[in-house]
C-alpha atoms as a PDB file:
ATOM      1  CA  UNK A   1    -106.630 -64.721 -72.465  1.00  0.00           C
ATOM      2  CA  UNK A   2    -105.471 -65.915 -68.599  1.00  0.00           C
ATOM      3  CA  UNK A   3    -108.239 -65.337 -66.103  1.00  0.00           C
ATOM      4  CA  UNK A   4    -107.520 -62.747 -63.375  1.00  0.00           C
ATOM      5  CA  UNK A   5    -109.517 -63.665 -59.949  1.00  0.00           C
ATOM      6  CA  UNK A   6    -109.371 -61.935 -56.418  1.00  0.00           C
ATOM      7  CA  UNK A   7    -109.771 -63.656 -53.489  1.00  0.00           C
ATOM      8  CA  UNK A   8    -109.722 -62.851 -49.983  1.00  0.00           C
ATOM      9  CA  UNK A   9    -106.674 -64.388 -48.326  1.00  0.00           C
ATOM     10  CA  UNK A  10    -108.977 -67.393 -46.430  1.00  0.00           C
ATOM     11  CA  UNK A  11    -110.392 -68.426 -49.470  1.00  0.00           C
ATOM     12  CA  UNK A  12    -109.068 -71.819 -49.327  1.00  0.00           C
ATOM     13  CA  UNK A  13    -110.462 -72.475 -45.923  1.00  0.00           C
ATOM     14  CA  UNK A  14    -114.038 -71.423 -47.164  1.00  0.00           C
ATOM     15  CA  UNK A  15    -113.945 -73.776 -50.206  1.00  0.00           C
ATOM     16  CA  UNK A  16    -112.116 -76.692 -48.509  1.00  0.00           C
ATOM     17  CA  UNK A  17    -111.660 -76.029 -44.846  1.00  0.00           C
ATOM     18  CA  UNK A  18    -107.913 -75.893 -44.652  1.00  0.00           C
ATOM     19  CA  UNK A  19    -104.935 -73.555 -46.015  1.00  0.00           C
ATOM     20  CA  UNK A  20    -104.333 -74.467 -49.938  1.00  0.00           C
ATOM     21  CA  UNK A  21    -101.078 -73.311 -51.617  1.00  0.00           C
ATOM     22  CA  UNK A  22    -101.431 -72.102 -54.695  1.00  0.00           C
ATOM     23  CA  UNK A  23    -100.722 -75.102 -56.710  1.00  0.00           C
ATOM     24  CA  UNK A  24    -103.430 -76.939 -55.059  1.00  0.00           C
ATOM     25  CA  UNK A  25    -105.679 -73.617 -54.944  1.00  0.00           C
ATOM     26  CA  UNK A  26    -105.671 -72.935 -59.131  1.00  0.00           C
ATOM     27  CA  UNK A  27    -105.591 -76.426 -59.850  1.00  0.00           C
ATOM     28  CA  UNK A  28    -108.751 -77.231 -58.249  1.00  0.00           C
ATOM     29  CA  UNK A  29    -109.836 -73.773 -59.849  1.00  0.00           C
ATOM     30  CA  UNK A  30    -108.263 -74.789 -63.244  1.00  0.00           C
ATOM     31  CA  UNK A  31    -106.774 -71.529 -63.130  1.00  0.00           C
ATOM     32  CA  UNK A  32    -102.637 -70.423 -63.773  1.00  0.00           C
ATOM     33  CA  UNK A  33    -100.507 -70.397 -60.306  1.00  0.00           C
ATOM     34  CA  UNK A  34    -100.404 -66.748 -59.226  1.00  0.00           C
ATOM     35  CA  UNK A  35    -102.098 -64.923 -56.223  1.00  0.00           C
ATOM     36  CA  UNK A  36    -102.791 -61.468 -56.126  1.00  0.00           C
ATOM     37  CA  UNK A  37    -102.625 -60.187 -52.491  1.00  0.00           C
ATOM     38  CA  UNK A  38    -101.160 -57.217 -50.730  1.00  0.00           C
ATOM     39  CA  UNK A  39    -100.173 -59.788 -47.579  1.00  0.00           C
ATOM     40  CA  UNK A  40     -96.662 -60.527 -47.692  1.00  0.00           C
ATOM     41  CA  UNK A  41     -97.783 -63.580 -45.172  1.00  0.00           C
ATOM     42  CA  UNK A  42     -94.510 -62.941 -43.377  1.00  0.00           C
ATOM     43  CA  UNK A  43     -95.913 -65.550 -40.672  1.00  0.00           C
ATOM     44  CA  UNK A  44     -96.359 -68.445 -43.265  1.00  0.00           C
ATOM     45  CA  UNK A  45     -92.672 -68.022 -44.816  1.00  0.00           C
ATOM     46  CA  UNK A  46     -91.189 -70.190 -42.561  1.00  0.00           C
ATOM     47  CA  UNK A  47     -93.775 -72.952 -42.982  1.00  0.00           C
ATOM     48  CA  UNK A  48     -94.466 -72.165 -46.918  1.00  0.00           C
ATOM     49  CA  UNK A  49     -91.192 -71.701 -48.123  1.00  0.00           C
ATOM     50  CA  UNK A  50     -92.509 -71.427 -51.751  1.00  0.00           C
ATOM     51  CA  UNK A  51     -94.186 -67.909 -50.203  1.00  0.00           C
ATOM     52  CA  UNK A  52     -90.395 -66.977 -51.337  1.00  0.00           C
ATOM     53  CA  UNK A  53     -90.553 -67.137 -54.726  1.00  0.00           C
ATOM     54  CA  UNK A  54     -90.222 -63.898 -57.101  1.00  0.00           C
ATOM     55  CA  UNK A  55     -93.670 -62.930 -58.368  1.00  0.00           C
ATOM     56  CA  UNK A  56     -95.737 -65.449 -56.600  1.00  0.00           C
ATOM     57  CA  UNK A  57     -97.794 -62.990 -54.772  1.00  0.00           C
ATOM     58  CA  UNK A  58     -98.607 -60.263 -57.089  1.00  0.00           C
ATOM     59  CA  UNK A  59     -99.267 -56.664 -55.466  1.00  0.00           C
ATOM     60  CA  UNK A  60    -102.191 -55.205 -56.737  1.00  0.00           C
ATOM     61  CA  UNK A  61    -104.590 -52.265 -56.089  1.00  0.00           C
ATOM     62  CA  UNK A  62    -108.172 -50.889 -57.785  1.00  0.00           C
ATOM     63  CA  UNK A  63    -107.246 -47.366 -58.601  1.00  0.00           C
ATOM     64  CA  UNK A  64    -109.818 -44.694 -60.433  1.00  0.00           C
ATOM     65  CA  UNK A  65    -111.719 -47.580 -61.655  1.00  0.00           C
ATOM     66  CA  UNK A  66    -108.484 -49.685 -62.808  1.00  0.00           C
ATOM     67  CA  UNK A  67    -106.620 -53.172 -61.497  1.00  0.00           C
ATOM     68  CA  UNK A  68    -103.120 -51.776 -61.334  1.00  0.00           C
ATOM     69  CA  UNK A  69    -100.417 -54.923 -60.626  1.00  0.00           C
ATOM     70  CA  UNK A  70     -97.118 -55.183 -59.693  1.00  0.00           C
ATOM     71  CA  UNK A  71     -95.963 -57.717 -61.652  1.00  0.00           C
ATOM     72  CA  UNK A  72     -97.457 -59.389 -65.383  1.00  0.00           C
ATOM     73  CA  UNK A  73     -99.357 -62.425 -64.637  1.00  0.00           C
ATOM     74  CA  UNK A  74     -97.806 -63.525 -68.005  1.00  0.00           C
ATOM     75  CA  UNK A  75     -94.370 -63.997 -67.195  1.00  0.00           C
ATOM     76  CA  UNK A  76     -93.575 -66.858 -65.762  1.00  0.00           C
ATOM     77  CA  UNK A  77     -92.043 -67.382 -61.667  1.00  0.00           C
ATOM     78  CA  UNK A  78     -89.476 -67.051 -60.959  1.00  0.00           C
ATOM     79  CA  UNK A  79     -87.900 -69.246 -57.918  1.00  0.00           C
ATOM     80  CA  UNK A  80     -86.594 -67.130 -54.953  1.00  0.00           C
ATOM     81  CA  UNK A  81     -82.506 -68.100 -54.799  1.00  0.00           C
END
């Protein structure tokens, strides 16, 4: 079974003080390399390229008591072309 965790989009800079991608973020949370947000962080993009890639950032939504995703958090990334 993969975890699923939320986390508010500063989350890195409350556990380390600085912007983690998500490599670095579910590594040091031993946790698989997806992040669950309804940002697009349109204003990273340019400085995170990876931001790009297919799947990364997983839309998602609590609905009548259910997590409802865009995307399965078991398929693996793909990279943006």
């Amino acid at each position: 079974m993969t975890p699923l965790v939320w986390f508010d989009a500063n989350a890195g800079y409350l556990i380390s003080q600085k912007y983690r991608r998500e490599q670095s973020f579910s590594k040091a949370l031993g946790l698989p390399a997806r992040i669950v947000t309804n940002d697009r962080y349109r204003d990273w993009v340019e400085t995170y390229p990876i931001l790009k890639t297919r799947d990364l950032l997983i839309k998602g939504c609590w609905r009548d008591g259910d997590v409802i995703l865009s995307a399965s958090l078991q398929e693996p990334l793909k990279e943006a072309a």
